[in-house]
C-alpha atoms as a PDB file:
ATOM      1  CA  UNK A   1     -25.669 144.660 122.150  1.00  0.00           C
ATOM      2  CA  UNK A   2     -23.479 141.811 123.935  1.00  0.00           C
ATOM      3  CA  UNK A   3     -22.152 138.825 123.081  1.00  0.00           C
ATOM      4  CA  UNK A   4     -25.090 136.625 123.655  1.00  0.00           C
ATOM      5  CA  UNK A   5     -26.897 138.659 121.136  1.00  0.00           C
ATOM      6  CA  UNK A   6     -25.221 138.709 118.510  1.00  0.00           C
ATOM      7  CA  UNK A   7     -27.172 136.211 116.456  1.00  0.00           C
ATOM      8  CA  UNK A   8     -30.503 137.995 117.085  1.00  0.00           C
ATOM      9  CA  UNK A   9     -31.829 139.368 114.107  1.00  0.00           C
ATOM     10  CA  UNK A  10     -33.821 142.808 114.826  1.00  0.00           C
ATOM     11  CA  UNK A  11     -37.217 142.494 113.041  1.00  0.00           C
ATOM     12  CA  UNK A  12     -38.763 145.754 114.289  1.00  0.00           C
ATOM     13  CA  UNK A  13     -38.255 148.380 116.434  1.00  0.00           C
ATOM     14  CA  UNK A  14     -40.221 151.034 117.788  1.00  0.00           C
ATOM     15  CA  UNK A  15     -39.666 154.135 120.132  1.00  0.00           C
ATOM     16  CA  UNK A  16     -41.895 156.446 121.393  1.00  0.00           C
ATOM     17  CA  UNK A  17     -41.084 158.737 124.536  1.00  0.00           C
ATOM     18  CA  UNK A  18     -38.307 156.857 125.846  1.00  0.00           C
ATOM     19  CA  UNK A  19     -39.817 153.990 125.691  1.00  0.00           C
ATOM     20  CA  UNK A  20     -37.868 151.573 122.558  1.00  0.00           C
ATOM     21  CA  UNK A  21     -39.548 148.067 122.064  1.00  0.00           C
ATOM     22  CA  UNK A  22     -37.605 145.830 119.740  1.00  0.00           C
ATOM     23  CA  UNK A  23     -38.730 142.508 118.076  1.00  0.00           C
ATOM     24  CA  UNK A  24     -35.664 139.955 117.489  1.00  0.00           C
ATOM     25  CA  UNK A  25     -35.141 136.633 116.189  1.00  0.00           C
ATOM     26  CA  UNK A  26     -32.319 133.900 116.480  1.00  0.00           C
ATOM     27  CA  UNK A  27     -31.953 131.849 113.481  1.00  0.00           C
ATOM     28  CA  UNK A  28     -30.355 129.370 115.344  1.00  0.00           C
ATOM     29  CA  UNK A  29     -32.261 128.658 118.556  1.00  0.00           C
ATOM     30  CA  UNK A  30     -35.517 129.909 116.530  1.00  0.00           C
ATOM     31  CA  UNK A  31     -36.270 131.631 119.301  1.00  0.00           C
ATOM     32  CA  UNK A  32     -38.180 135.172 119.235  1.00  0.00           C
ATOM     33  CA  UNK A  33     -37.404 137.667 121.977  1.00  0.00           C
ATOM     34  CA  UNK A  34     -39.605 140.950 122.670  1.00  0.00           C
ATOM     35  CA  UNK A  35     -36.853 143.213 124.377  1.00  0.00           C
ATOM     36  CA  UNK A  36     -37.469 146.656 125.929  1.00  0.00           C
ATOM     37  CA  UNK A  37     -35.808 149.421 127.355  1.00  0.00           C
ATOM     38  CA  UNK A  38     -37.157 152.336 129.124  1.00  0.00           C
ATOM     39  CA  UNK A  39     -35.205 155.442 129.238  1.00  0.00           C
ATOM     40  CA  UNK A  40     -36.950 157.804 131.130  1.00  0.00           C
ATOM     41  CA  UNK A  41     -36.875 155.022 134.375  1.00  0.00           C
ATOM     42  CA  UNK A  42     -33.675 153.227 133.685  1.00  0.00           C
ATOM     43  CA  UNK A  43     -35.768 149.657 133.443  1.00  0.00           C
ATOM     44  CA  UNK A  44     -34.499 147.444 130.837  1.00  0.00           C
ATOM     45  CA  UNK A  45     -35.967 143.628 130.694  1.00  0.00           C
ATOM     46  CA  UNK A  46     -36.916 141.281 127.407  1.00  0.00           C
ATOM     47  CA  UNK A  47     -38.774 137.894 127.522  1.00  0.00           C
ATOM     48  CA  UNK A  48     -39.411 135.174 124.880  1.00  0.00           C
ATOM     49  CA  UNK A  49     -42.472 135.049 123.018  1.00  0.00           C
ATOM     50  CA  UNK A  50     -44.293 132.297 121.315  1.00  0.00           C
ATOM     51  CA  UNK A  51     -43.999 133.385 117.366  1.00  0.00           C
ATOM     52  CA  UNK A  52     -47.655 133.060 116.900  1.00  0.00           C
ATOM     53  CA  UNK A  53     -47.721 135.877 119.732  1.00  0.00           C
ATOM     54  CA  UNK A  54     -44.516 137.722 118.178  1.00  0.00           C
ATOM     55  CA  UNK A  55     -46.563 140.778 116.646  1.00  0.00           C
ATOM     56  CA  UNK A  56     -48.974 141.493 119.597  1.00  0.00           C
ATOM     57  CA  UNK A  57     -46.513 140.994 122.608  1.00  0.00           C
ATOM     58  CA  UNK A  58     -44.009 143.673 120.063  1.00  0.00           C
ATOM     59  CA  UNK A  59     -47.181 145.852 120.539  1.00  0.00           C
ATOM     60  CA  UNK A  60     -48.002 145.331 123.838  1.00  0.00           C
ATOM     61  CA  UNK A  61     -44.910 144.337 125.817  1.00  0.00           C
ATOM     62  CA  UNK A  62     -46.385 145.171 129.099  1.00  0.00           C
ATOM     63  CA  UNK A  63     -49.309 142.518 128.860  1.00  0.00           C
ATOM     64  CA  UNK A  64     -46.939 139.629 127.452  1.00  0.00           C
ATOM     65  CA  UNK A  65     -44.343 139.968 129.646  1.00  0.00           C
ATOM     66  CA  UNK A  66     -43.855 137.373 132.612  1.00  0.00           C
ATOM     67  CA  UNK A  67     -44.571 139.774 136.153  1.00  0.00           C
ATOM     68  CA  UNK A  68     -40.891 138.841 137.303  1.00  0.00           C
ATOM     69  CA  UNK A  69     -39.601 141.366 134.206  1.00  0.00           C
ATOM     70  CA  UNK A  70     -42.256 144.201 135.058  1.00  0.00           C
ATOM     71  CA  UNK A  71     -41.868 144.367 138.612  1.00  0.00           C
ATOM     72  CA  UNK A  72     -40.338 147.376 138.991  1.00  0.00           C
ATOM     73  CA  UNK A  73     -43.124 149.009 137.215  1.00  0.00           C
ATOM     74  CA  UNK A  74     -46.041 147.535 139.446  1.00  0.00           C
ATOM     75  CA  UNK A  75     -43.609 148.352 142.708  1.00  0.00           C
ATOM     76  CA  UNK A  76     -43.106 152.397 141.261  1.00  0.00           C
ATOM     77  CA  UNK A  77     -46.854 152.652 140.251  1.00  0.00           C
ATOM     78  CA  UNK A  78     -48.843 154.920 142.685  1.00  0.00           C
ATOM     79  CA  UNK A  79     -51.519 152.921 144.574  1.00  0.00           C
ATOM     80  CA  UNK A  80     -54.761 152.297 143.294  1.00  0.00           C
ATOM     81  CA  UNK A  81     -56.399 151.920 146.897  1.00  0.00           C
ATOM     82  CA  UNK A  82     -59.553 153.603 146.522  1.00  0.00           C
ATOM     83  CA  UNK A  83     -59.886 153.377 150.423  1.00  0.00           C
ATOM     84  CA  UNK A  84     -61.274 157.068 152.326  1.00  0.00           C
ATOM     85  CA  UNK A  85     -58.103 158.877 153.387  1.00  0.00           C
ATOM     86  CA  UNK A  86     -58.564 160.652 157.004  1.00  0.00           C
END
């Protein structure tokens, strides 16, 4: 963790094949952050979150997160062009 964490307070964390998702809190700013860190890609991004949304964007980082932090995801996912092939 670096310096400009280090009054984040970790309220949950979860992991499940390299993905970890963890749920933090600044008493200070009162701001809540939904960071994430995928292992098996090398992607690592985290966004604020609006504490009513807290608990579902911790669930479901992909669909809270702003598109600038999940870009590399939509530019490595295979194309859904369902367009004949010749």
């Amino acid at each position: 963790m670096n310096a400009s964490m280090t009054n984040w307070t970790e309220l949950a964390d979860r992991e499940t094949d390299g993905l970890e998702v963890r749920l933090l809190w600044s008493e200070t700013t009162g701001r809540v952050l939904v960071a994430v860190d995928d292992t098996r890609v090398g992607h690592r991004f985290a966004f604020d979150v609006p504490r009513g949304d807290a608990l579902a964007a911790f669930h479901h980082p992909f669909a809270y997160a702003p598109a600038r932090a999940t870009r590399r995801y939509r530019a490595a996912e295979p194309s859904t062009d369902l367009q004949l092939q010749r």
